[in-house]
N, C-alpha and C. Protein backbone atom coordinates (compact mmCIF):
# COMPACT_ATOMS: atom_id res chain seq x y z
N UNK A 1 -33.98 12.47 19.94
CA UNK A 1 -32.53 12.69 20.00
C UNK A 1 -31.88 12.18 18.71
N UNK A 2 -31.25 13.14 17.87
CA UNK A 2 -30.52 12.46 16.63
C UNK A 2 -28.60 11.97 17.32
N UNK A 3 -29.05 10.66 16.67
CA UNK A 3 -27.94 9.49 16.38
C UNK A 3 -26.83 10.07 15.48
N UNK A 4 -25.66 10.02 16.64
CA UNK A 4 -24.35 10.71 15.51
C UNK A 4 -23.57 9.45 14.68
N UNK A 5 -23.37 9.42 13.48
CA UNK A 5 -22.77 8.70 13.25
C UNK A 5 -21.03 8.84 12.78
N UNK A 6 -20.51 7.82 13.06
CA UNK A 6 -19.47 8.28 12.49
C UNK A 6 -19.10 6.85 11.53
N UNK A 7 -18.76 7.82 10.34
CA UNK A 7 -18.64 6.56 9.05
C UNK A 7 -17.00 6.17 8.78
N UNK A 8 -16.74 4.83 8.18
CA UNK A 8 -15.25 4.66 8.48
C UNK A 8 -14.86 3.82 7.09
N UNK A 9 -13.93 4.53 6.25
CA UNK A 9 -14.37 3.75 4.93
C UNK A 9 -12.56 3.50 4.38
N UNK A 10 -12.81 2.59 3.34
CA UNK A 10 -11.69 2.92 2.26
C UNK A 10 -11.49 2.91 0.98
N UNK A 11 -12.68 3.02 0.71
CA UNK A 11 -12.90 3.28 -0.83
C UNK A 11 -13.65 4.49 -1.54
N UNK A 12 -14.51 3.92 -2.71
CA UNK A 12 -15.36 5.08 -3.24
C UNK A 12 -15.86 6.20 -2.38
N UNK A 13 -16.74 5.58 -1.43
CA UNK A 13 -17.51 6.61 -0.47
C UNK A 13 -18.82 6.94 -0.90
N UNK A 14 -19.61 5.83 -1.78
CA UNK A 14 -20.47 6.93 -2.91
C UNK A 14 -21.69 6.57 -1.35
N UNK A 15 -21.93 5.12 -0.77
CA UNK A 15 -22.74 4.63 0.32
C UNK A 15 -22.53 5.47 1.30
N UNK A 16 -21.13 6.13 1.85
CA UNK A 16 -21.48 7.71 2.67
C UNK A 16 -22.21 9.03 2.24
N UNK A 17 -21.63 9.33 0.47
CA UNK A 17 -23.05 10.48 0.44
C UNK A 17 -24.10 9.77 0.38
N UNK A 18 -25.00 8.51 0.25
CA UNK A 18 -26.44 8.14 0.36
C UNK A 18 -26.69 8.39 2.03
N UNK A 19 -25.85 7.78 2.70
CA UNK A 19 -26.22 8.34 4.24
C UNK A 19 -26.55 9.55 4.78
N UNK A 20 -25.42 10.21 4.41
CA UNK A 20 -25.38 11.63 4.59
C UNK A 20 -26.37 12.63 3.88
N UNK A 21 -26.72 11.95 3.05
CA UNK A 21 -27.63 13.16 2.14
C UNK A 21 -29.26 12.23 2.87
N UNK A 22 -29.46 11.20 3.20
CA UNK A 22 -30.31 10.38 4.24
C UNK A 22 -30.41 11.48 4.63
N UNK A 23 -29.46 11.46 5.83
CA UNK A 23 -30.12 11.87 7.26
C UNK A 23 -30.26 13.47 7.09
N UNK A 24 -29.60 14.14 5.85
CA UNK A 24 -29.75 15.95 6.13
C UNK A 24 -31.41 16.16 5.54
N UNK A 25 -31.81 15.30 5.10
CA UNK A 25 -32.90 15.47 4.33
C UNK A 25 -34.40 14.91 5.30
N UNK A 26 -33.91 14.27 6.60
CA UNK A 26 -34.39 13.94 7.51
C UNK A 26 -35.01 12.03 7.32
N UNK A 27 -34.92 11.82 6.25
CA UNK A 27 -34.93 10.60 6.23
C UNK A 27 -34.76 9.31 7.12
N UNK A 28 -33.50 9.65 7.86
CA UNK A 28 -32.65 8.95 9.13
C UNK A 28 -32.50 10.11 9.83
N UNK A 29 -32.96 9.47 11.03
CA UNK A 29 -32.92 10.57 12.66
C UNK A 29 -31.40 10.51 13.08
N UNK A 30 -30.55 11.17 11.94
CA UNK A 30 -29.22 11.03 12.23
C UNK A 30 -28.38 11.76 11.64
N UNK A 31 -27.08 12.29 12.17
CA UNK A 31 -26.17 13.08 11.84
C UNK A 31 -25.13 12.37 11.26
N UNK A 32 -24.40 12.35 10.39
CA UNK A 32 -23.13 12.10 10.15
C UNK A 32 -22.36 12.98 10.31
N UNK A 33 -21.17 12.67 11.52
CA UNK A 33 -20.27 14.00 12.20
C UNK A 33 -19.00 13.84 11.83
N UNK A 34 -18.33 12.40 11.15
CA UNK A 34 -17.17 12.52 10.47
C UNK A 34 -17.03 11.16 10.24
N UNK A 35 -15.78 11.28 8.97
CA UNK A 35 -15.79 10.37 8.22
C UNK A 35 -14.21 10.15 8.12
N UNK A 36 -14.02 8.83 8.62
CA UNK A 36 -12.46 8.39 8.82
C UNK A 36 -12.26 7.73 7.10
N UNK A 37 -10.89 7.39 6.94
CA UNK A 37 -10.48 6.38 6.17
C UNK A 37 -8.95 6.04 6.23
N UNK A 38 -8.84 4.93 5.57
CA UNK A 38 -7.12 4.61 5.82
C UNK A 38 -6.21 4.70 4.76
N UNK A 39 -7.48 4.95 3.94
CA UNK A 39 -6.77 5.46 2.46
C UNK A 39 -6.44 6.31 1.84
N UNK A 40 -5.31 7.14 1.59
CA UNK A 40 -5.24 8.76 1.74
C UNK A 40 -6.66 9.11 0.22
N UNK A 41 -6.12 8.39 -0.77
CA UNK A 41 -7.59 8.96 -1.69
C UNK A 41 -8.45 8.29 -1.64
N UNK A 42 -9.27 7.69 -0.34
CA UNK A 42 -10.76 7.11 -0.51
C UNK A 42 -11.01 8.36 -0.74
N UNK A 43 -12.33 7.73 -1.46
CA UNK A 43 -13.06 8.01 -2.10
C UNK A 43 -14.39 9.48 -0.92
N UNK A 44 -14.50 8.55 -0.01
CA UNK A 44 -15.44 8.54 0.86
C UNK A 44 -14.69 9.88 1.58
N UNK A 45 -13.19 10.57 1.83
CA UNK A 45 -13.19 11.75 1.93
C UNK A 45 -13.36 12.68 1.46
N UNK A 46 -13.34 12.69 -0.26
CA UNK A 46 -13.59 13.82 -0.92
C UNK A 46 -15.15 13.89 -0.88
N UNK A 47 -15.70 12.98 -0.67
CA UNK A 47 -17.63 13.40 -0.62
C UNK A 47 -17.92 13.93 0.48
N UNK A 48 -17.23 13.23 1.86
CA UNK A 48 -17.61 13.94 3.12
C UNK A 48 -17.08 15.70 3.19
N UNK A 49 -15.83 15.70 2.46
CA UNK A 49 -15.66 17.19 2.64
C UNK A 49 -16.54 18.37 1.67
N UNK A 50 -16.64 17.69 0.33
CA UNK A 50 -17.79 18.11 -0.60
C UNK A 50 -19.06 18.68 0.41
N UNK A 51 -19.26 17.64 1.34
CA UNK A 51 -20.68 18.06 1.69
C UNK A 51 -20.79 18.71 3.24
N UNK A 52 -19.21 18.91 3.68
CA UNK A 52 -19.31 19.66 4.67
C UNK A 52 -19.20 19.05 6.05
N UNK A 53 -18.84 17.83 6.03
CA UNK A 53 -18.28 16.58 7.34
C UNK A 53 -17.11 16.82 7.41
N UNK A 54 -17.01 16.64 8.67
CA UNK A 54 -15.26 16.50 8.92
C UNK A 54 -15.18 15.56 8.39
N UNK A 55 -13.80 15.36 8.01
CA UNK A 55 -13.12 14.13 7.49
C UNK A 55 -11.75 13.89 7.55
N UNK A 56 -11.33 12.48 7.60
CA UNK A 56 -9.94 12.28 7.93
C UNK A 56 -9.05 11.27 7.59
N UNK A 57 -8.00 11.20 7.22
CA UNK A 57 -7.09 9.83 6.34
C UNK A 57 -6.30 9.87 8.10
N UNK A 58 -6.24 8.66 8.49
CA UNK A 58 -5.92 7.83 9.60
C UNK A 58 -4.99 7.01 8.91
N UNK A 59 -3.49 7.38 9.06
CA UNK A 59 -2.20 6.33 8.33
C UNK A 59 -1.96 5.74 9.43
N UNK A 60 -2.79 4.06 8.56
CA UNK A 60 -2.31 3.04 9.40
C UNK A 60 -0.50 2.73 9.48
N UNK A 61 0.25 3.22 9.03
CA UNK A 61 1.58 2.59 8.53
C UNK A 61 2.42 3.25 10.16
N UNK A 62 3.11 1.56 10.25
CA UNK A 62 3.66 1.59 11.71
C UNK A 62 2.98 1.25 12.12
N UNK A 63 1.65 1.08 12.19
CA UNK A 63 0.95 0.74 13.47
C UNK A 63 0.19 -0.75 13.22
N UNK A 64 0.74 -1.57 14.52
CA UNK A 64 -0.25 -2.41 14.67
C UNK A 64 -1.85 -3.05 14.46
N UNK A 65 -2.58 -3.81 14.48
CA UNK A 65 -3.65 -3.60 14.49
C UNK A 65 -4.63 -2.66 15.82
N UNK A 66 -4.09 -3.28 16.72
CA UNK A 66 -4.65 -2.70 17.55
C UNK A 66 -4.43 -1.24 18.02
N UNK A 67 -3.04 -0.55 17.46
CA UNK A 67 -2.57 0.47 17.81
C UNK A 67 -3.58 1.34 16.86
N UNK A 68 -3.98 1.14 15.57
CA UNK A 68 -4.60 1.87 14.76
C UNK A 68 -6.28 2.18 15.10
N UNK A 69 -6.64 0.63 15.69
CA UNK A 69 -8.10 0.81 16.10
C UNK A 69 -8.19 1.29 17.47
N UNK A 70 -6.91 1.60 18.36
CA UNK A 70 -7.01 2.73 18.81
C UNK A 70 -7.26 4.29 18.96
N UNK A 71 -6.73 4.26 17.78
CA UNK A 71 -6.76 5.72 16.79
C UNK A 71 -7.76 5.94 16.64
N UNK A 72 -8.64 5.15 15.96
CA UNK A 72 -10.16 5.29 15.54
C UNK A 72 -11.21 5.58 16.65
N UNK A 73 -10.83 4.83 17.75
CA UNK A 73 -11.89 4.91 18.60
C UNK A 73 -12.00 6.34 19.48
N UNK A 74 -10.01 6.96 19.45
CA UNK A 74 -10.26 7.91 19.93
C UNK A 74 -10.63 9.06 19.06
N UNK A 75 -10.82 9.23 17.55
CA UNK A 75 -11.16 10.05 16.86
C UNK A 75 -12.66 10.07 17.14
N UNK A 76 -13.67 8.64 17.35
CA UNK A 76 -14.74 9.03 17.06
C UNK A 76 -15.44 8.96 18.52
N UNK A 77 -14.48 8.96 19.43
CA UNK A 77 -15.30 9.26 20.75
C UNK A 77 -14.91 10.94 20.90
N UNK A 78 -14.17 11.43 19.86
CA UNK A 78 -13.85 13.17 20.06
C UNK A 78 -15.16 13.37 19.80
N UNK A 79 -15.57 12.63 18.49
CA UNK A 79 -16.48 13.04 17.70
C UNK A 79 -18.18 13.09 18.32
N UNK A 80 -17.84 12.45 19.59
CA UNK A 80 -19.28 12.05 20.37
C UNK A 80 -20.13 11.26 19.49
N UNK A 81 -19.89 9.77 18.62
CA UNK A 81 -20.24 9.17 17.75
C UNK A 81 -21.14 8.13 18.69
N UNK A 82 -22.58 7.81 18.15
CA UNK A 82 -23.39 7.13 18.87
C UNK A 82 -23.64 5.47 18.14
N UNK A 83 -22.64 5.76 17.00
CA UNK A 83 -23.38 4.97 15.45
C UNK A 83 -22.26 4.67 15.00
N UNK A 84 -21.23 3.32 15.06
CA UNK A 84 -20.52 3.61 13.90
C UNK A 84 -21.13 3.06 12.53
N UNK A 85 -20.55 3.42 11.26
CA UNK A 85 -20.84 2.85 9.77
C UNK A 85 -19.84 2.73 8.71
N UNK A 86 -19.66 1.12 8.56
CA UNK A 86 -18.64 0.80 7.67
C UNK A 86 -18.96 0.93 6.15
N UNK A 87 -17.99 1.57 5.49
CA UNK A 87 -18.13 1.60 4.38
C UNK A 87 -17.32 0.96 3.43
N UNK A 88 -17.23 0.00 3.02
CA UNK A 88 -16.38 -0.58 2.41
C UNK A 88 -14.64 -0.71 2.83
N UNK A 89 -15.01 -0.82 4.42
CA UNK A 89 -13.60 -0.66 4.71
C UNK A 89 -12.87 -2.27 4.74
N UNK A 90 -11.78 -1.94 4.44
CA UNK A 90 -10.99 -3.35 4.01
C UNK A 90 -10.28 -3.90 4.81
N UNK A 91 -9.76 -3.07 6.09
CA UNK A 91 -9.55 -3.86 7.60
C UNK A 91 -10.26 -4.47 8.51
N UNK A 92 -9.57 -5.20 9.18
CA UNK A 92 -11.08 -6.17 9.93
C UNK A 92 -10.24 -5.51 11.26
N UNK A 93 -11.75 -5.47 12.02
CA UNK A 93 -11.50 -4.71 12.99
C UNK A 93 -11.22 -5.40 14.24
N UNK A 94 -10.16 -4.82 15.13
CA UNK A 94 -10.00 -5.66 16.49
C UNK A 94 -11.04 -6.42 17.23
N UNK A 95 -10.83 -7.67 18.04
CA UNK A 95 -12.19 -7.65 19.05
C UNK A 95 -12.52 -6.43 20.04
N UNK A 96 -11.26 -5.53 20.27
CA UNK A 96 -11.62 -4.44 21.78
C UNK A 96 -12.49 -3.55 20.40
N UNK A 97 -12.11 -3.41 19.60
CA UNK A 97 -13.17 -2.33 19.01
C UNK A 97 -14.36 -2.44 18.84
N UNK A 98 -14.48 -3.65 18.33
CA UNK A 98 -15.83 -4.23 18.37
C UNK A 98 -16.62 -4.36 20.06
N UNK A 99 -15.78 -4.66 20.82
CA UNK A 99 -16.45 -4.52 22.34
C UNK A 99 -16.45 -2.98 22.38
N UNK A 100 -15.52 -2.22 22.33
CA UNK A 100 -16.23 -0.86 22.40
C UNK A 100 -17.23 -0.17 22.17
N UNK A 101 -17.56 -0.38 20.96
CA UNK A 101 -18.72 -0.30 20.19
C UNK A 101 -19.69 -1.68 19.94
N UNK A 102 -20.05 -2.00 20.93
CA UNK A 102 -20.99 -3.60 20.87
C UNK A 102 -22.20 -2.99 20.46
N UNK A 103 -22.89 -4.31 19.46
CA UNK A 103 -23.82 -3.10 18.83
C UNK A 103 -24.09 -2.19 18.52
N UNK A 104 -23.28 -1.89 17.96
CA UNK A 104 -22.99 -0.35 17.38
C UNK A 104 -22.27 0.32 16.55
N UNK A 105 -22.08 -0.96 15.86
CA UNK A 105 -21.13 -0.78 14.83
C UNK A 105 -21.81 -1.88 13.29
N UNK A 106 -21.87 -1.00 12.49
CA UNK A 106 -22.65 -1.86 11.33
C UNK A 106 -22.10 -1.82 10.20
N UNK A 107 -21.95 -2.78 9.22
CA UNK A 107 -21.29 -3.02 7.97
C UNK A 107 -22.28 -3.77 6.71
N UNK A 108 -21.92 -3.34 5.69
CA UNK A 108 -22.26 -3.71 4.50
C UNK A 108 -21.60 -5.06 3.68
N UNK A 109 -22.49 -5.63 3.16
CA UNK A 109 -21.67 -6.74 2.86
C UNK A 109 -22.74 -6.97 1.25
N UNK A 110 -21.86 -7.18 -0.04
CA UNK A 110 -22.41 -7.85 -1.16
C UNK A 110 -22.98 -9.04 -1.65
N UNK A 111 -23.70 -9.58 -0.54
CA UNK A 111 -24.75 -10.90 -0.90
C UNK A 111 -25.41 -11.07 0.47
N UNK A 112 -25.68 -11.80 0.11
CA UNK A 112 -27.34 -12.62 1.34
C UNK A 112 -26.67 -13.39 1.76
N UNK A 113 -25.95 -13.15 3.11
CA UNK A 113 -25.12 -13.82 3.72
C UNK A 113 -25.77 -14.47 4.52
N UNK A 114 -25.42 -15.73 5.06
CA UNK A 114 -24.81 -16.06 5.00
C UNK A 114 -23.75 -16.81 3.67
N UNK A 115 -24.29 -16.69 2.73
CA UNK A 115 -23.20 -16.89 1.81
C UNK A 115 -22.47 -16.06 1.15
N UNK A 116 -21.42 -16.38 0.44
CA UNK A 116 -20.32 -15.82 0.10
C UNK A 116 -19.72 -14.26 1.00
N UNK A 117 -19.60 -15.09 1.79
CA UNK A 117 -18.44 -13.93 2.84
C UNK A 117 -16.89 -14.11 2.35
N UNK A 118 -16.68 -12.82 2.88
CA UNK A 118 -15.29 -12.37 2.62
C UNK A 118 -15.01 -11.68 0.82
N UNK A 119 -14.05 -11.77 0.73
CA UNK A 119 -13.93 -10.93 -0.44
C UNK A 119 -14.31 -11.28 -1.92
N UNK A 120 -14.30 -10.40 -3.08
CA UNK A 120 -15.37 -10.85 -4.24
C UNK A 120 -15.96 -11.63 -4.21
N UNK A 121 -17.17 -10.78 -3.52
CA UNK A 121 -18.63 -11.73 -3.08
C UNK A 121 -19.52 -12.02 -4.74
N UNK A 122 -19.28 -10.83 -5.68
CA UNK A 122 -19.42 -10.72 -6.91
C UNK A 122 -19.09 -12.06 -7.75
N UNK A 123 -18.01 -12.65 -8.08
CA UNK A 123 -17.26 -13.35 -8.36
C UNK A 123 -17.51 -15.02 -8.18
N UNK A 124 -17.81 -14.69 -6.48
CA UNK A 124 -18.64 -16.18 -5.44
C UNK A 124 -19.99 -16.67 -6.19
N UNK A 125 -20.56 -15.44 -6.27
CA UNK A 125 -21.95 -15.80 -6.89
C UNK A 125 -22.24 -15.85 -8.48
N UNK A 126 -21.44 -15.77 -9.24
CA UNK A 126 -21.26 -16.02 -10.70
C UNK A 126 -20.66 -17.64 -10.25
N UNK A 127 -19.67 -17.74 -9.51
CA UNK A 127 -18.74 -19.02 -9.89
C UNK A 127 -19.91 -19.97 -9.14
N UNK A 128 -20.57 -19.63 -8.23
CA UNK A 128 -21.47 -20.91 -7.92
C UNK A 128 -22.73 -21.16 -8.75
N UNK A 129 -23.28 -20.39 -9.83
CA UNK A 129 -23.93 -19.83 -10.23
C UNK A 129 -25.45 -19.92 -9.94
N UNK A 130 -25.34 -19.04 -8.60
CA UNK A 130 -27.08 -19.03 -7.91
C UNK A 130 -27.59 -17.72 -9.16
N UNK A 131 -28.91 -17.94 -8.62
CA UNK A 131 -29.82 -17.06 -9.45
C UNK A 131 -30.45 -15.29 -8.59
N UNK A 132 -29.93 -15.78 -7.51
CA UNK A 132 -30.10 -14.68 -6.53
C UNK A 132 -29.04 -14.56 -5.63
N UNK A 133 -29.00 -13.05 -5.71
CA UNK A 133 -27.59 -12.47 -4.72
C UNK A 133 -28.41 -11.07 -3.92
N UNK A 134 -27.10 -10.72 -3.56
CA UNK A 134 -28.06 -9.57 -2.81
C UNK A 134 -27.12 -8.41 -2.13
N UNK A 135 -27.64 -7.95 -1.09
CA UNK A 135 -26.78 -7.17 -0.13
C UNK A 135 -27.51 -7.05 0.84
N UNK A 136 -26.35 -7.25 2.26
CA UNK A 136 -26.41 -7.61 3.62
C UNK A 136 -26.24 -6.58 4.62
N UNK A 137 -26.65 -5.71 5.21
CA UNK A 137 -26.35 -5.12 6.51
C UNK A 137 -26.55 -5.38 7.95
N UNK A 138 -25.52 -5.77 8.42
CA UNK A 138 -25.39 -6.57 9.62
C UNK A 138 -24.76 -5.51 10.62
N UNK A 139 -25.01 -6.18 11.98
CA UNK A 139 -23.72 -5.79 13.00
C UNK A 139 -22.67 -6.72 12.78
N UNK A 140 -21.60 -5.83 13.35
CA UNK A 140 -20.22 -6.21 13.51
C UNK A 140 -19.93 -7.30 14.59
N UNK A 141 -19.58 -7.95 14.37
CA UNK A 141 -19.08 -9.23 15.81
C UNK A 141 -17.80 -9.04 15.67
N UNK A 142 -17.13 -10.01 16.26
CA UNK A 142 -15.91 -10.76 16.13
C UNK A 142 -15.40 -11.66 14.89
N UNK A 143 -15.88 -11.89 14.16
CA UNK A 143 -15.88 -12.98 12.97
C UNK A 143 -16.49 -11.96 11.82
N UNK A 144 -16.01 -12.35 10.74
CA UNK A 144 -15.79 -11.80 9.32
C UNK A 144 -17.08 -11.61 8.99
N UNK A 145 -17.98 -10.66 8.59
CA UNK A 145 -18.88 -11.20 7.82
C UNK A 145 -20.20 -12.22 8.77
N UNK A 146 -20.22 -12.06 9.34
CA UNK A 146 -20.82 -13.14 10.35
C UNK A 146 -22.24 -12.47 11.54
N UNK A 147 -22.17 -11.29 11.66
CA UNK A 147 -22.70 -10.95 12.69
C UNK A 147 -24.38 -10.65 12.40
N UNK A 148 -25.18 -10.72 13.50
CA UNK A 148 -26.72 -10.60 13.47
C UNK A 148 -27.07 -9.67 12.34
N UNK A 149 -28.52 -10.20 11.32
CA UNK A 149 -28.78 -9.07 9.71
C UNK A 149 -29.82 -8.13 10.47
N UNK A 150 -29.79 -7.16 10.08
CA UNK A 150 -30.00 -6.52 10.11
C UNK A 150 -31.80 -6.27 8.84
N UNK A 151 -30.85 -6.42 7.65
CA UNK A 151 -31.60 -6.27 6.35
C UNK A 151 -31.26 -6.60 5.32
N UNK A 152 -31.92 -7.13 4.78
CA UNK A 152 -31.52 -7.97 3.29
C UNK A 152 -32.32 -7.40 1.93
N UNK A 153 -31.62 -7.24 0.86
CA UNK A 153 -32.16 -6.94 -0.31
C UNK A 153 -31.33 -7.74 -1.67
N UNK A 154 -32.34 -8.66 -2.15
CA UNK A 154 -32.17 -9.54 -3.13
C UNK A 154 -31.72 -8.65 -4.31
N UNK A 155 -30.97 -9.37 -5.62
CA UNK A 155 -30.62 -8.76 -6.48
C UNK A 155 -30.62 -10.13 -7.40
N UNK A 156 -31.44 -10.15 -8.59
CA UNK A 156 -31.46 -11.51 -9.78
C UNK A 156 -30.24 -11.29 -9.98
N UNK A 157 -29.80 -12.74 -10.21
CA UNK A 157 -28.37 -12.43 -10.96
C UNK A 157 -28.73 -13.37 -12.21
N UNK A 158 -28.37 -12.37 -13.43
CA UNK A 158 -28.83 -12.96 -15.00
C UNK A 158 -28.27 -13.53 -15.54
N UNK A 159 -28.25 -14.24 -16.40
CA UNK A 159 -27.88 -15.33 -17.64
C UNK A 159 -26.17 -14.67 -18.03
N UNK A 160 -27.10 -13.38 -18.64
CA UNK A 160 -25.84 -12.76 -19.37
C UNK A 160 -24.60 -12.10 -18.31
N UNK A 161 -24.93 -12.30 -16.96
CA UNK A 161 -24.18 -11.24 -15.69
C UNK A 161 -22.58 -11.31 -16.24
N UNK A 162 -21.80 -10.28 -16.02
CA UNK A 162 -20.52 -10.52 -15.79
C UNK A 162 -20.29 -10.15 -14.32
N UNK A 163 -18.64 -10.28 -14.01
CA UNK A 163 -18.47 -9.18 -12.77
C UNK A 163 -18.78 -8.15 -12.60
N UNK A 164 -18.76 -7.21 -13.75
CA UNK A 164 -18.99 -5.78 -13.19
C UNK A 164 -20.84 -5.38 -13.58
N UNK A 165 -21.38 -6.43 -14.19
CA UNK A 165 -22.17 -5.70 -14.57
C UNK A 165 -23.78 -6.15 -13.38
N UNK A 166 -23.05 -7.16 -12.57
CA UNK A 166 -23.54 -7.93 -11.12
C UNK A 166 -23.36 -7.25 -10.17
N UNK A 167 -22.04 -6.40 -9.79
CA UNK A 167 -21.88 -5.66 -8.88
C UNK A 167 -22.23 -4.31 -9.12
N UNK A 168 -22.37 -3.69 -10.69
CA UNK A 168 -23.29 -2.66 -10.85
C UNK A 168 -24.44 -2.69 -10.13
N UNK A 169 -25.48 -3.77 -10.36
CA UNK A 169 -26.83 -3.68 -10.01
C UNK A 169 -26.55 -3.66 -8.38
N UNK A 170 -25.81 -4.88 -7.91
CA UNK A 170 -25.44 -4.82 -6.00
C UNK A 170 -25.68 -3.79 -5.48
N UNK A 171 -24.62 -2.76 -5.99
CA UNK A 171 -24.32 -1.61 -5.40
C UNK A 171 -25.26 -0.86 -5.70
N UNK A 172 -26.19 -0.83 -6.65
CA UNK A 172 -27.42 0.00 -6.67
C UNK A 172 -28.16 -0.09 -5.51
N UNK A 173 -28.73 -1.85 -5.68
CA UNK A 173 -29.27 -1.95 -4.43
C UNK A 173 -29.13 -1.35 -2.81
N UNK A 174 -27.44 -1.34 -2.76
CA UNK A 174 -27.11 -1.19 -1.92
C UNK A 174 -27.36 0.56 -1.25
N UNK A 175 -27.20 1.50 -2.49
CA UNK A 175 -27.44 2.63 -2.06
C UNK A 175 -28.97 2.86 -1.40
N UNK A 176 -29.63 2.08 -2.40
CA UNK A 176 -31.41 2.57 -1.32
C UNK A 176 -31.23 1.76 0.00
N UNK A 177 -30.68 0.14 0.20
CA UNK A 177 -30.57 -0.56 1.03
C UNK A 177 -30.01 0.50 2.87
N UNK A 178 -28.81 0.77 2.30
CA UNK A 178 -28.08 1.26 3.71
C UNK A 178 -28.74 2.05 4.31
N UNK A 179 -29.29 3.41 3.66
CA UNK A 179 -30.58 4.39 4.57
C UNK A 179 -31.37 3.60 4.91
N UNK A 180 -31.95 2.72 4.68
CA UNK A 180 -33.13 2.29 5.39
C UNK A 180 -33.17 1.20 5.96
N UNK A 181 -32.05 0.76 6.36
CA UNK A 181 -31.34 -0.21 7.47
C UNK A 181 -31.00 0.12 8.66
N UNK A 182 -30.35 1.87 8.27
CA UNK A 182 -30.16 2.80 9.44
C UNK A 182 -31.11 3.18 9.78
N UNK A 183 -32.02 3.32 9.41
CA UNK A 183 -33.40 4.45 9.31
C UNK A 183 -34.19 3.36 10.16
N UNK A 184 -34.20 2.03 10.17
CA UNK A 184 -34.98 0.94 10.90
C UNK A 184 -34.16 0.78 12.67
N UNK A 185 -33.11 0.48 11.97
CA UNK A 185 -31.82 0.35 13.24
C UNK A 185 -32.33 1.39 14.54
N UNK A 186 -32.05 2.56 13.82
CA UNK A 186 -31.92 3.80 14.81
C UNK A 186 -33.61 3.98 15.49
N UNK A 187 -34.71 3.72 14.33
CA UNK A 187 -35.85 4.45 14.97
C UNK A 187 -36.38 3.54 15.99
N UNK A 188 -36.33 1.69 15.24
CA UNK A 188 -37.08 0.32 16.31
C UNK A 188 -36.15 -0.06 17.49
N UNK A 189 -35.36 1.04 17.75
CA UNK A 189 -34.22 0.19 19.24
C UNK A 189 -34.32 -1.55 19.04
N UNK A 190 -33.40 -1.38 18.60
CA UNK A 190 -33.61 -3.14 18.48
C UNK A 190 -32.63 -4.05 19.62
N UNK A 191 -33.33 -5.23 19.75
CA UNK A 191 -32.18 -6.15 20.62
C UNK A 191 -31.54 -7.08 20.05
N UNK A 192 -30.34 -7.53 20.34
CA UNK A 192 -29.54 -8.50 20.23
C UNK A 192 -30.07 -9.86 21.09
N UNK A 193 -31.03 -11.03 20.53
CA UNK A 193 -30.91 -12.25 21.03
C UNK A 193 -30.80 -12.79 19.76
N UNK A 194 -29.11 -13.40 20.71
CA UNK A 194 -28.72 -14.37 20.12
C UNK A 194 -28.16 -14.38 18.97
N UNK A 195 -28.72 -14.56 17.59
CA UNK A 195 -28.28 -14.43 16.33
C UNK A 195 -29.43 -13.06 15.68
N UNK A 196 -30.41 -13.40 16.35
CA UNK A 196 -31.38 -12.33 16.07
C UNK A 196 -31.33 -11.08 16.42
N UNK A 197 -31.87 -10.48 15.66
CA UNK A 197 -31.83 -8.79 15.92
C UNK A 197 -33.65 -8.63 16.08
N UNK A 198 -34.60 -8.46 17.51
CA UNK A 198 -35.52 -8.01 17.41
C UNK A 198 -35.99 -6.72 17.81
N UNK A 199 -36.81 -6.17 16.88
CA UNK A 199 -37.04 -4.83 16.83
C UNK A 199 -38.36 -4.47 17.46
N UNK A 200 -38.25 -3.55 18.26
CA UNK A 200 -39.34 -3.02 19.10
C UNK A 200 -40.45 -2.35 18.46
N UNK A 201 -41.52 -2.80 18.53
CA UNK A 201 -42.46 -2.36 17.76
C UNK A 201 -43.27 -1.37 18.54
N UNK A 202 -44.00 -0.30 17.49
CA UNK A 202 -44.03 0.99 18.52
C UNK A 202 -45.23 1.00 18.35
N UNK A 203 -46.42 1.78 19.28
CA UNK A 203 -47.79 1.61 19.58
C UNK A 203 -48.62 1.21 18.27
N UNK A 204 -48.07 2.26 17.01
CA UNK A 204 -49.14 2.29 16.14
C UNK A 204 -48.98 1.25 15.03
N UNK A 205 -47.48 0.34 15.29
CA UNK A 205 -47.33 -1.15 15.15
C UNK A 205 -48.20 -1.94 15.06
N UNK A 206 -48.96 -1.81 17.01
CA UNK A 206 -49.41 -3.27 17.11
C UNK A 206 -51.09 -3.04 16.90
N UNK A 207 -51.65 -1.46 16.62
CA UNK A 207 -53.07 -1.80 15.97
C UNK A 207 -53.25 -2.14 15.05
């Protein structure tokens, strides 16, 4: 059975075409069926329509928090969405949304979190100056940045790094990273204990 996803962004969008071009290519046992944002020019709508996804600018203005992640939930339960996927979206999402979608809702984050959560994670890791950074794909909880990993992929951070030239390499990482976070997510049914995410290992696993 392919996994619908529905992706929810407000920026570039470049981590929705890596998904999307994922799963058409069969990579991930998964559809991407539409692609929200709150930003009339993310980024992430002109690629979804490029490639033939519905897509949609959701104006938060007037609306509450919760009135908006209303909105969302009823766009992507039109959408029969099995998957949600954050893309660089810059609202933090209600707790009912997150209970709506419990486990089932996953986000990207720019380092090996638990450190440097929240915003210019880039920035965090120059000013503390570790030697390794990374990128994080987690579920969504209630709390920022915080919820069970999913998958981790290290990134050196060099002598000479600036900001942009640290979050260049990140976001590289990040494009091979997200397919195959989903691609693990969706195929090992995994469980939620606790802080852990364990993944079901399938016959030809355990010879």
């Amino acid at each position: 059975m392919t996994t619908r996803i529905g992706v929810i962004s407000s920026g570039r969008g470049e981590n929705a075409r890596y998904i999307i071009e994922a799963a058409r290519s069969g990579h991930i046992p998964a559809e991407v069926v539409i692609v929200l944002a709150d930003q009339r020019d993310a980024g992430a709508l002109g690629i979804a329509r490029e490639l033939g996804v519905e897509a949609h600018f959701l104006d938060p203005s007037g609306l509450d928090r919760a009135e908006y992640d209303e909105l969302l939930i009823d766009h992507l339960e039109r959408a029969g969405v099995d998957l949600v996927v954050l893309t660089g979206y810059m609202r933090i999402l209600t707790p009912e949304f997150v209970r709506h979608f419990k486990n089932r809702t996953i986000n990207i984050h720019p380092a090996l979190l638990p450190a440097f959560r929240g915003l210019d994670a880039f920035q965090q890791a120059l000013d503390y100056g570790v030697k390794v950074t990374g990128t994080t794909i987690h579920l969504v909880d209630e709390k920022v940045d915080h919820g069970p990993i999913i998958y981790q992929v290290p990134v050196e951070v060099r002598d000479d790094d600036t900001h942009e030239s640290l979050k260049a390499r990140v976001q590289e990482a990040e494009y091979r990273a997200y397919p195959e976070a989903l691609k693990l997510f969706i195929e090992k049914r995994p469980k939620v204990v606790g802080r852990k995410i364990v993944f079901e290992r399938k016959e030809a696993d355990r010879s």
